[in-house]
PDB file of N, CA and C in Angstrom:
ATOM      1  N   UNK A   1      56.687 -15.748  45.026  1.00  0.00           N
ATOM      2  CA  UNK A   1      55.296 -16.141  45.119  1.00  0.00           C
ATOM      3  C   UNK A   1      54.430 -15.372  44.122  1.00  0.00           C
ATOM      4  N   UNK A   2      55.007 -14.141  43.939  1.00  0.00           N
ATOM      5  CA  UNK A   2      54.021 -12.961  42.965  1.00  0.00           C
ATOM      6  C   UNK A   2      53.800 -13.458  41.583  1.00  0.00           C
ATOM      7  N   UNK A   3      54.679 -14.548  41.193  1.00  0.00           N
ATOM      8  CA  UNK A   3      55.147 -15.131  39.850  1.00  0.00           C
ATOM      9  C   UNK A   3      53.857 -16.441  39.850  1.00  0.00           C
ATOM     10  N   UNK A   4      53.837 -16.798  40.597  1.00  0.00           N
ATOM     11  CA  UNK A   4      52.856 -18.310  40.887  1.00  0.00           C
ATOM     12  C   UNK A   4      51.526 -17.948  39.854  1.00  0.00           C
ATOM     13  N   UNK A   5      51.313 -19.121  39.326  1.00  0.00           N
ATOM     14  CA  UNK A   5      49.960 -18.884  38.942  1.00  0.00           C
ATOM     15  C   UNK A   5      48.264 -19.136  40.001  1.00  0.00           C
ATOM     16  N   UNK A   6      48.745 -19.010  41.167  1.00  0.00           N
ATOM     17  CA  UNK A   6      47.853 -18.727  42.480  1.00  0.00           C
ATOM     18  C   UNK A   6      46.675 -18.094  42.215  1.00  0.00           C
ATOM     19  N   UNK A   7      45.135 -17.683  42.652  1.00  0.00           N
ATOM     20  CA  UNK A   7      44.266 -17.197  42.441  1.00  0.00           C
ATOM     21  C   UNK A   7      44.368 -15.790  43.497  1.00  0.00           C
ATOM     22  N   UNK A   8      45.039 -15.969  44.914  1.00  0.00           N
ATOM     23  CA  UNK A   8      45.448 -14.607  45.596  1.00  0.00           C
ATOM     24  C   UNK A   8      46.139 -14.748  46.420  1.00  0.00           C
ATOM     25  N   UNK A   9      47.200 -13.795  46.507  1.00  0.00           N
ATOM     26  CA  UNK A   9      48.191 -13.692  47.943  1.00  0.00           C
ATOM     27  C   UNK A   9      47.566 -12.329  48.842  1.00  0.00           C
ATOM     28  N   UNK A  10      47.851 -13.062  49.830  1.00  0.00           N
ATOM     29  CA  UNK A  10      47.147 -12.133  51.324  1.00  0.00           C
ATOM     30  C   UNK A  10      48.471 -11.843  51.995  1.00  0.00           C
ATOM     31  N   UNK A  11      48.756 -10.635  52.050  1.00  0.00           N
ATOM     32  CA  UNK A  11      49.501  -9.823  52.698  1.00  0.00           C
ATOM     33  C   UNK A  11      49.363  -9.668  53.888  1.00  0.00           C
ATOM     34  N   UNK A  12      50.010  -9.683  55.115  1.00  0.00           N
ATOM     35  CA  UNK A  12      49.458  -9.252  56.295  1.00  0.00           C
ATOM     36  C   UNK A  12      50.868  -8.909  57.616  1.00  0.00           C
ATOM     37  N   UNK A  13      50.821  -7.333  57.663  1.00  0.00           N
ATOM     38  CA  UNK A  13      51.807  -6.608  58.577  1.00  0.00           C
ATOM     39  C   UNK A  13      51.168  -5.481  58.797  1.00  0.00           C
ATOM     40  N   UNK A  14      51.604  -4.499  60.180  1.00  0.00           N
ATOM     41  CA  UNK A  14      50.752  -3.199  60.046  1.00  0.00           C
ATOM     42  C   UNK A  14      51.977  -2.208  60.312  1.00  0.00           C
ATOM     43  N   UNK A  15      53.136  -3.025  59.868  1.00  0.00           N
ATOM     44  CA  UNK A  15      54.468  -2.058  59.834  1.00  0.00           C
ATOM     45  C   UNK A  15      54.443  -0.886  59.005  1.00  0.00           C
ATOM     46  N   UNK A  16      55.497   0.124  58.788  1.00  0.00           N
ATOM     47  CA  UNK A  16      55.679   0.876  57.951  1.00  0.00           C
ATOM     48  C   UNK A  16      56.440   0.571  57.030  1.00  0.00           C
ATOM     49  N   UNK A  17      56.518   1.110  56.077  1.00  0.00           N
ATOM     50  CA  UNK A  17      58.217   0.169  55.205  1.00  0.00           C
ATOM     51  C   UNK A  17      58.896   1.487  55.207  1.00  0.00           C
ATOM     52  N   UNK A  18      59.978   0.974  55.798  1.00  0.00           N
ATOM     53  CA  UNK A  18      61.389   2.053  56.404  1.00  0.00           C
ATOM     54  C   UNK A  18      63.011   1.288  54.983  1.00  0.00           C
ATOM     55  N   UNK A  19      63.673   2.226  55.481  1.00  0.00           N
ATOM     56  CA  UNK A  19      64.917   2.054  54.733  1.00  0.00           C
ATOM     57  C   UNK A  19      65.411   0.468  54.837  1.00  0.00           C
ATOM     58  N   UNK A  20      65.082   0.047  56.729  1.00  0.00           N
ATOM     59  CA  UNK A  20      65.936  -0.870  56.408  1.00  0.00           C
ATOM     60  C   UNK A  20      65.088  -2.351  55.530  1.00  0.00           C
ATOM     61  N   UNK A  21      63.673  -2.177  55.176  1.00  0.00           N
ATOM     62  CA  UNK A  21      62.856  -3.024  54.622  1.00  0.00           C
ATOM     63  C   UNK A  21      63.450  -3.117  53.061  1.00  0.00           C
ATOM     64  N   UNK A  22      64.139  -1.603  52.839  1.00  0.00           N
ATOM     65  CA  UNK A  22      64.466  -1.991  50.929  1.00  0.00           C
ATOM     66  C   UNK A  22      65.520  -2.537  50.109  1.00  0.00           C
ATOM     67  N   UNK A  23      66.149  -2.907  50.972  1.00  0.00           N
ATOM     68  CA  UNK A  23      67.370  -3.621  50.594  1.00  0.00           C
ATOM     69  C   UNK A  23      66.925  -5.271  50.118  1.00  0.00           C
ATOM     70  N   UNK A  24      65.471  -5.470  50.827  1.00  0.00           N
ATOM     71  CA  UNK A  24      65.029  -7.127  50.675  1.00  0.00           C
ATOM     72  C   UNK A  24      64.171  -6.897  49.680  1.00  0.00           C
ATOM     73  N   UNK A  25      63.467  -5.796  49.273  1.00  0.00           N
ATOM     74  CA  UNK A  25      62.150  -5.605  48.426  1.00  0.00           C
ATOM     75  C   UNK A  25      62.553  -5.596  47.144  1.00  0.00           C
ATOM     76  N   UNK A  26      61.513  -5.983  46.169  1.00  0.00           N
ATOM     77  CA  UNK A  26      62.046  -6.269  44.855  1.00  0.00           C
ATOM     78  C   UNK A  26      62.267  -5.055  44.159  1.00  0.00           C
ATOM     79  N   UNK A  27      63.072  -4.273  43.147  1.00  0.00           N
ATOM     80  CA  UNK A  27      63.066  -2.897  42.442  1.00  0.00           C
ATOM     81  C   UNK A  27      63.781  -2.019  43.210  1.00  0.00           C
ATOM     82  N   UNK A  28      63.368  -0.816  43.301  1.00  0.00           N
ATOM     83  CA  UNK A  28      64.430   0.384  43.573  1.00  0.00           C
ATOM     84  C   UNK A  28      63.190   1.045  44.351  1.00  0.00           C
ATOM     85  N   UNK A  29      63.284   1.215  46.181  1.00  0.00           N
ATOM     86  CA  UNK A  29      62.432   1.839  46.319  1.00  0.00           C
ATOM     87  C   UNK A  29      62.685   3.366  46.456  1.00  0.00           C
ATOM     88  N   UNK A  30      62.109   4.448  46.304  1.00  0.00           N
ATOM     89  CA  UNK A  30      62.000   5.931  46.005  1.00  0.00           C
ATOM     90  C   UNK A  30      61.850   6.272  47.783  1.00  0.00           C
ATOM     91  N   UNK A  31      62.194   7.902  48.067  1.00  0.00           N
ATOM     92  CA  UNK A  31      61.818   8.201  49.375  1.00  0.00           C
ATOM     93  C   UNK A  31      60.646   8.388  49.643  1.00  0.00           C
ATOM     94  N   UNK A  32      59.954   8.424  48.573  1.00  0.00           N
ATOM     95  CA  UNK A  32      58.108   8.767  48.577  1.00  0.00           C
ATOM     96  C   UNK A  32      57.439   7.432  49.268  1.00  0.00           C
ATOM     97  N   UNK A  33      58.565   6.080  49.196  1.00  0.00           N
ATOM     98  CA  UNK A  33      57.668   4.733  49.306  1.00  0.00           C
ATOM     99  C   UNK A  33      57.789   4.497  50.842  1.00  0.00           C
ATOM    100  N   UNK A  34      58.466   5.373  51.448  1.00  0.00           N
ATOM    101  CA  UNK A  34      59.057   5.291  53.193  1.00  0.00           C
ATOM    102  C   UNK A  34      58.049   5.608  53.935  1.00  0.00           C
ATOM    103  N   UNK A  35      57.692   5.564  54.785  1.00  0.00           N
ATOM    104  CA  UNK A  35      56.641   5.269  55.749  1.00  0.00           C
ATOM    105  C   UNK A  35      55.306   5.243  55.294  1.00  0.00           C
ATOM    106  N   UNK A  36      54.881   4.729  54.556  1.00  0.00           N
ATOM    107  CA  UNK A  36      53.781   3.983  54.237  1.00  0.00           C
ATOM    108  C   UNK A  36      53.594   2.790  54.868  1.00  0.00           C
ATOM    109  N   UNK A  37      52.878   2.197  54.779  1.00  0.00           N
ATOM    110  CA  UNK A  37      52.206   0.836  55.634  1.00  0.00           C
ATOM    111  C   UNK A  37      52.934  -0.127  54.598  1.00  0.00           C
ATOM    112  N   UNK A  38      53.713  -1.365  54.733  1.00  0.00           N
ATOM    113  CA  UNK A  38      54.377  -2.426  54.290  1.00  0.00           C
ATOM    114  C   UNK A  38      54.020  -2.841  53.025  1.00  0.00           C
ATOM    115  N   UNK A  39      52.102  -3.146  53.371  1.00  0.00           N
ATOM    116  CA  UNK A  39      51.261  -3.962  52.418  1.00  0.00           C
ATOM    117  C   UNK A  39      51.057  -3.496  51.121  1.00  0.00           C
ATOM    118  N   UNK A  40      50.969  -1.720  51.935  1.00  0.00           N
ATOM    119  CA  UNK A  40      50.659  -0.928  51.081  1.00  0.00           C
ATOM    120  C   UNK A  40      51.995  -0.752  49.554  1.00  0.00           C
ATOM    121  N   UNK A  41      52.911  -0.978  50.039  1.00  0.00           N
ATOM    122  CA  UNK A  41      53.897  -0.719  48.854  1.00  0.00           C
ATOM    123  C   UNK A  41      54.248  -1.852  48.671  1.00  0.00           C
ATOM    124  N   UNK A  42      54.343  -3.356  49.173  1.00  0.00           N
ATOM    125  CA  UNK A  42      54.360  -4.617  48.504  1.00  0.00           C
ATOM    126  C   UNK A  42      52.888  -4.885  47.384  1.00  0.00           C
ATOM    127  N   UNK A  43      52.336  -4.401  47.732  1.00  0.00           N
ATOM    128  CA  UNK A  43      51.004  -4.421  47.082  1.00  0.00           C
ATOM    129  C   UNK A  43      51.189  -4.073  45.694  1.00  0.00           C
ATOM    130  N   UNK A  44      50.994  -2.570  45.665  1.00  0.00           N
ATOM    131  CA  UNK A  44      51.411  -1.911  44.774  1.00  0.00           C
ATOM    132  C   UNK A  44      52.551  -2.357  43.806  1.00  0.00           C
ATOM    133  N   UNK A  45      53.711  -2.782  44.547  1.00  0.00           N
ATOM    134  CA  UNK A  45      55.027  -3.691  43.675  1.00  0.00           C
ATOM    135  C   UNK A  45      54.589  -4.732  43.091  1.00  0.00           C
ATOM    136  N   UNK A  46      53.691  -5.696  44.024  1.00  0.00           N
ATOM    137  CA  UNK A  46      53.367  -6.986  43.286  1.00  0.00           C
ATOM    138  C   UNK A  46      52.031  -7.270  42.340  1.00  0.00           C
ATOM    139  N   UNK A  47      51.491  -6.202  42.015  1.00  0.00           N
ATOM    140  CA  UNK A  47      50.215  -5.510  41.635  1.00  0.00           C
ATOM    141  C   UNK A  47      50.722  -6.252  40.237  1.00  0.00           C
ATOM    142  N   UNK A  48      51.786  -5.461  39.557  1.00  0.00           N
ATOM    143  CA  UNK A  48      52.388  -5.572  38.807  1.00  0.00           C
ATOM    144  C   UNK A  48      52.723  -6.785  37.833  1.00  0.00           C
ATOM    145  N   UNK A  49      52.869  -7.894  38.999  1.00  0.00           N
ATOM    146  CA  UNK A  49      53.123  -9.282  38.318  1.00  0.00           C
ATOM    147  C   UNK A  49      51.997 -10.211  39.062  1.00  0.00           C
ATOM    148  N   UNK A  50      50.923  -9.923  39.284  1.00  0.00           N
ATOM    149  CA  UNK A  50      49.637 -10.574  39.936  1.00  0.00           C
ATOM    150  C   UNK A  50      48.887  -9.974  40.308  1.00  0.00           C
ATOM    151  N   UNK A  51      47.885  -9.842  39.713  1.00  0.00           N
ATOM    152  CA  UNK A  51      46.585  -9.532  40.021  1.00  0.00           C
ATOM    153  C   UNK A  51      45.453  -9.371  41.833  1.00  0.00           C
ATOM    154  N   UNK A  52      46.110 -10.652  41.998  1.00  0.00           N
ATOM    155  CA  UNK A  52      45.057 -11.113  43.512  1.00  0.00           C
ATOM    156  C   UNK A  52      45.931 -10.495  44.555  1.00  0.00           C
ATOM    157  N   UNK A  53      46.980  -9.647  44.463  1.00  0.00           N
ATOM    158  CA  UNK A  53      47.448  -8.845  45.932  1.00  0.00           C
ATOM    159  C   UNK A  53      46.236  -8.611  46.835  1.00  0.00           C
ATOM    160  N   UNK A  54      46.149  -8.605  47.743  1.00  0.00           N
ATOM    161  CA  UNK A  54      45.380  -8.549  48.865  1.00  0.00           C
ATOM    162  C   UNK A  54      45.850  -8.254  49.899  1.00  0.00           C
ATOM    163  N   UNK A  55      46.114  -6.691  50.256  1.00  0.00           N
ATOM    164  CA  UNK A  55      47.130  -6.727  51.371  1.00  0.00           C
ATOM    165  C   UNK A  55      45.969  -6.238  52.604  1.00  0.00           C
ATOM    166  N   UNK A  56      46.596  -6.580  54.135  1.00  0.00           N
ATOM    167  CA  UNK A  56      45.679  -6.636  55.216  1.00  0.00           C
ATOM    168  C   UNK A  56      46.930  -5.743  56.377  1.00  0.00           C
ATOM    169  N   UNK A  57      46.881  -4.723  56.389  1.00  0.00           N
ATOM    170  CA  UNK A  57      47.477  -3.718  57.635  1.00  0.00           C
ATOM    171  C   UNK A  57      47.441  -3.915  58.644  1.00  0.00           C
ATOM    172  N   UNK A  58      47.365  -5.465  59.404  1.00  0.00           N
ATOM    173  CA  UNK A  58      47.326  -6.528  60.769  1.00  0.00           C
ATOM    174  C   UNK A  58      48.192  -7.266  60.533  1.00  0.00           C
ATOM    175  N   UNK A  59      48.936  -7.533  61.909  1.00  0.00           N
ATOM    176  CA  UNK A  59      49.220  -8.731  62.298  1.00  0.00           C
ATOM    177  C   UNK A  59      48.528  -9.771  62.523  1.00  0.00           C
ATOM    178  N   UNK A  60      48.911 -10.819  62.099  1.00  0.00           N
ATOM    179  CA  UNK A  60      48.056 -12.314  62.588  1.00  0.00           C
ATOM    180  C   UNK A  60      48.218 -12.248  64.163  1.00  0.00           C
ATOM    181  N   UNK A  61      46.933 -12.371  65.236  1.00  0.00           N
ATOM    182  CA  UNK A  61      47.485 -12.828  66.373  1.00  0.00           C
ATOM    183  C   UNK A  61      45.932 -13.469  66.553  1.00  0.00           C
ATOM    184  N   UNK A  62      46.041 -13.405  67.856  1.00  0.00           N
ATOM    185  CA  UNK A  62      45.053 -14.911  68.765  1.00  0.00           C
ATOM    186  C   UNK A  62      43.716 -14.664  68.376  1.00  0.00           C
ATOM    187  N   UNK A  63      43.435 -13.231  67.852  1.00  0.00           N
ATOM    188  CA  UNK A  63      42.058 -12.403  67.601  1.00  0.00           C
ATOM    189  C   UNK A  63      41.903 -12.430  66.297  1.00  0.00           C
ATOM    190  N   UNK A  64      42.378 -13.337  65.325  1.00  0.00           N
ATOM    191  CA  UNK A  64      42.301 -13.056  64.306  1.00  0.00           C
ATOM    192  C   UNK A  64      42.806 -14.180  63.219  1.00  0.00           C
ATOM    193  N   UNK A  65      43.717 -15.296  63.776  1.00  0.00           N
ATOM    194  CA  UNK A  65      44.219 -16.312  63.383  1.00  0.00           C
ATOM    195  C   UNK A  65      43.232 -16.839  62.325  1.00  0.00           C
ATOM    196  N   UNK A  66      42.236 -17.091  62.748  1.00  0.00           N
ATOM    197  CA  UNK A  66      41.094 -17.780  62.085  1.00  0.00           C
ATOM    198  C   UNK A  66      40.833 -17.185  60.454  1.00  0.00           C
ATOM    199  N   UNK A  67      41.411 -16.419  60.013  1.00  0.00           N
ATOM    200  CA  UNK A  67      41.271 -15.508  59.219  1.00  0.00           C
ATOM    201  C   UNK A  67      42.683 -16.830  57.690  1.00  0.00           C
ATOM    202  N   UNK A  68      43.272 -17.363  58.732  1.00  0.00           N
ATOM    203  CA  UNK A  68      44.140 -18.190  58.009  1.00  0.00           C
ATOM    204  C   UNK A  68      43.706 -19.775  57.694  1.00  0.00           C
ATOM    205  N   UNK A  69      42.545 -19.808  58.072  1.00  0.00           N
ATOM    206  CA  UNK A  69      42.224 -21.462  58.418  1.00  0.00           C
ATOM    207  C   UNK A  69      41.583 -22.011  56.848  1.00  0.00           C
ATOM    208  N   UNK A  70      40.801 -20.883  56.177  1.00  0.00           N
ATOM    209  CA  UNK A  70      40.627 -21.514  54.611  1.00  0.00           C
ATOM    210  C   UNK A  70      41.727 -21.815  53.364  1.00  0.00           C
ATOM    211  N   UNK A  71      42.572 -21.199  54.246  1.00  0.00           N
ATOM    212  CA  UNK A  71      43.617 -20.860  53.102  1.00  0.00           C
ATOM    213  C   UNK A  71      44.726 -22.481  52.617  1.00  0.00           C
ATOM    214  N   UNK A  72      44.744 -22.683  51.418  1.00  0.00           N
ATOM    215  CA  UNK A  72      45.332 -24.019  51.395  1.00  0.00           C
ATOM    216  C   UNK A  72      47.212 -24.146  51.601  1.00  0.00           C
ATOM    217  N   UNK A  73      47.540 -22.688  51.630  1.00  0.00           N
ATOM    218  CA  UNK A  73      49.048 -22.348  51.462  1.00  0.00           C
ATOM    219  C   UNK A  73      49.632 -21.053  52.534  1.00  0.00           C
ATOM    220  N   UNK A  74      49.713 -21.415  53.390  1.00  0.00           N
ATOM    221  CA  UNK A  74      50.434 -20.329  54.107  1.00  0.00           C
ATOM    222  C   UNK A  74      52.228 -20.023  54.094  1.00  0.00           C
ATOM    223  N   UNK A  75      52.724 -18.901  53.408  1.00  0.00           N
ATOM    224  CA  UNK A  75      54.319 -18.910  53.743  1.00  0.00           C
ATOM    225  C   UNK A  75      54.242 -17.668  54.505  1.00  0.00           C
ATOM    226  N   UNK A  76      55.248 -18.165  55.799  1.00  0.00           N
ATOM    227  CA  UNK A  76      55.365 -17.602  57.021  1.00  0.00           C
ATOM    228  C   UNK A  76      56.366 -16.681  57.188  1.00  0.00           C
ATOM    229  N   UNK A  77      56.671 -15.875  57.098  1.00  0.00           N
ATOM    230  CA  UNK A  77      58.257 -14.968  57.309  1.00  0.00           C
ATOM    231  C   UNK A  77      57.582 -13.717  58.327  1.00  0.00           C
ATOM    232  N   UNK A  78      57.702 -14.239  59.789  1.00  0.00           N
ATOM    233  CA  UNK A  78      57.724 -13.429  61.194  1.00  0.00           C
ATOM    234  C   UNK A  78      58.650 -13.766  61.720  1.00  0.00           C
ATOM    235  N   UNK A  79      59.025 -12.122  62.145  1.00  0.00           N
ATOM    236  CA  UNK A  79      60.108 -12.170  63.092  1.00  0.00           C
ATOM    237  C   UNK A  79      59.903 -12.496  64.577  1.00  0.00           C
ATOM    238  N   UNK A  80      58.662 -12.260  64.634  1.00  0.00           N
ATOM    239  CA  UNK A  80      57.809 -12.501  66.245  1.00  0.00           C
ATOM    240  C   UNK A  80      57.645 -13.734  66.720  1.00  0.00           C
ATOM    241  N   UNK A  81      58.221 -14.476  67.700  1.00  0.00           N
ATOM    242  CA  UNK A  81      58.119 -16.180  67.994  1.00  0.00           C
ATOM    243  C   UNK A  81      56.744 -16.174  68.103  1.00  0.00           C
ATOM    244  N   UNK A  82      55.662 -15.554  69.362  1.00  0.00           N
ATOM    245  CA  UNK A  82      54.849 -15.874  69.672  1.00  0.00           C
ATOM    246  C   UNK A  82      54.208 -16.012  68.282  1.00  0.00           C
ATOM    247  N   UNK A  83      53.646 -14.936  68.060  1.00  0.00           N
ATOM    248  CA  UNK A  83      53.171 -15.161  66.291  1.00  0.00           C
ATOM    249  C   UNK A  83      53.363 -16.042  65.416  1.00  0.00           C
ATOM    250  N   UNK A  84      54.147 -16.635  65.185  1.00  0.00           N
ATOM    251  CA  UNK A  84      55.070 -17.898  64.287  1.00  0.00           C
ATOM    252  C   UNK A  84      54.295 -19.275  65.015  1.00  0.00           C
ATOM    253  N   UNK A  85      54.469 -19.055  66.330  1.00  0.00           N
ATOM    254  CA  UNK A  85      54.155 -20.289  67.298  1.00  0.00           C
ATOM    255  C   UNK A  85      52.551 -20.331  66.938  1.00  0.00           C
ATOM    256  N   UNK A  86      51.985 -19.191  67.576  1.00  0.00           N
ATOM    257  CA  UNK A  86      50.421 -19.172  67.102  1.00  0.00           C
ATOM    258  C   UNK A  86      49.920 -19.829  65.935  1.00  0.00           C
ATOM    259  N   UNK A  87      50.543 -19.412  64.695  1.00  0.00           N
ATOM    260  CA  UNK A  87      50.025 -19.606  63.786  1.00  0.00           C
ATOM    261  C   UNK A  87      50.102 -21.627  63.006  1.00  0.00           C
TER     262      UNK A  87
END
């Protein structure tokens, strides 16, 4: 998606990024990049090849959904049913 010629991608998890997150992440992550907030080091990675990163340290849930309703493109990758279902 970081490649797209898109105007912005919106990030949104309030995980940490742990070991087992770097095996999927693009590059070589360092031990310095480990418990930081998710967005925070996808951000930073995709900074790189796009400009409009926009990362948000929340989960989407029932308080906040609405936050997705302008958007013309949503791609979904939750592990959480309810969340997935919500959205």
């Amino acid at each position: 998606m970081a490649k797209t010629p898109v105007h912005e991608i919106h990030i949104f998890d309030n995980k940490n990024f742990e070991s087992q997150n770097a095996f999927r992440a693009p590059g070589a992550a360092s031990l310095a990049d480990f418990c930081q907030p998710k967005v925070a080091y996808f951000s930073r990675v995709y900074t790189a090849m796009h400009l409009g990163i926009r990362p948000h340290p929340i989960n989407i849930d029932a308080s906040n959904v609405e936050q997705l309703r302008d958007f013309r493109f949503v791609f979904v990758c939750i592990d959480h049913g309810p969340s997935r279902r919500l959205i």
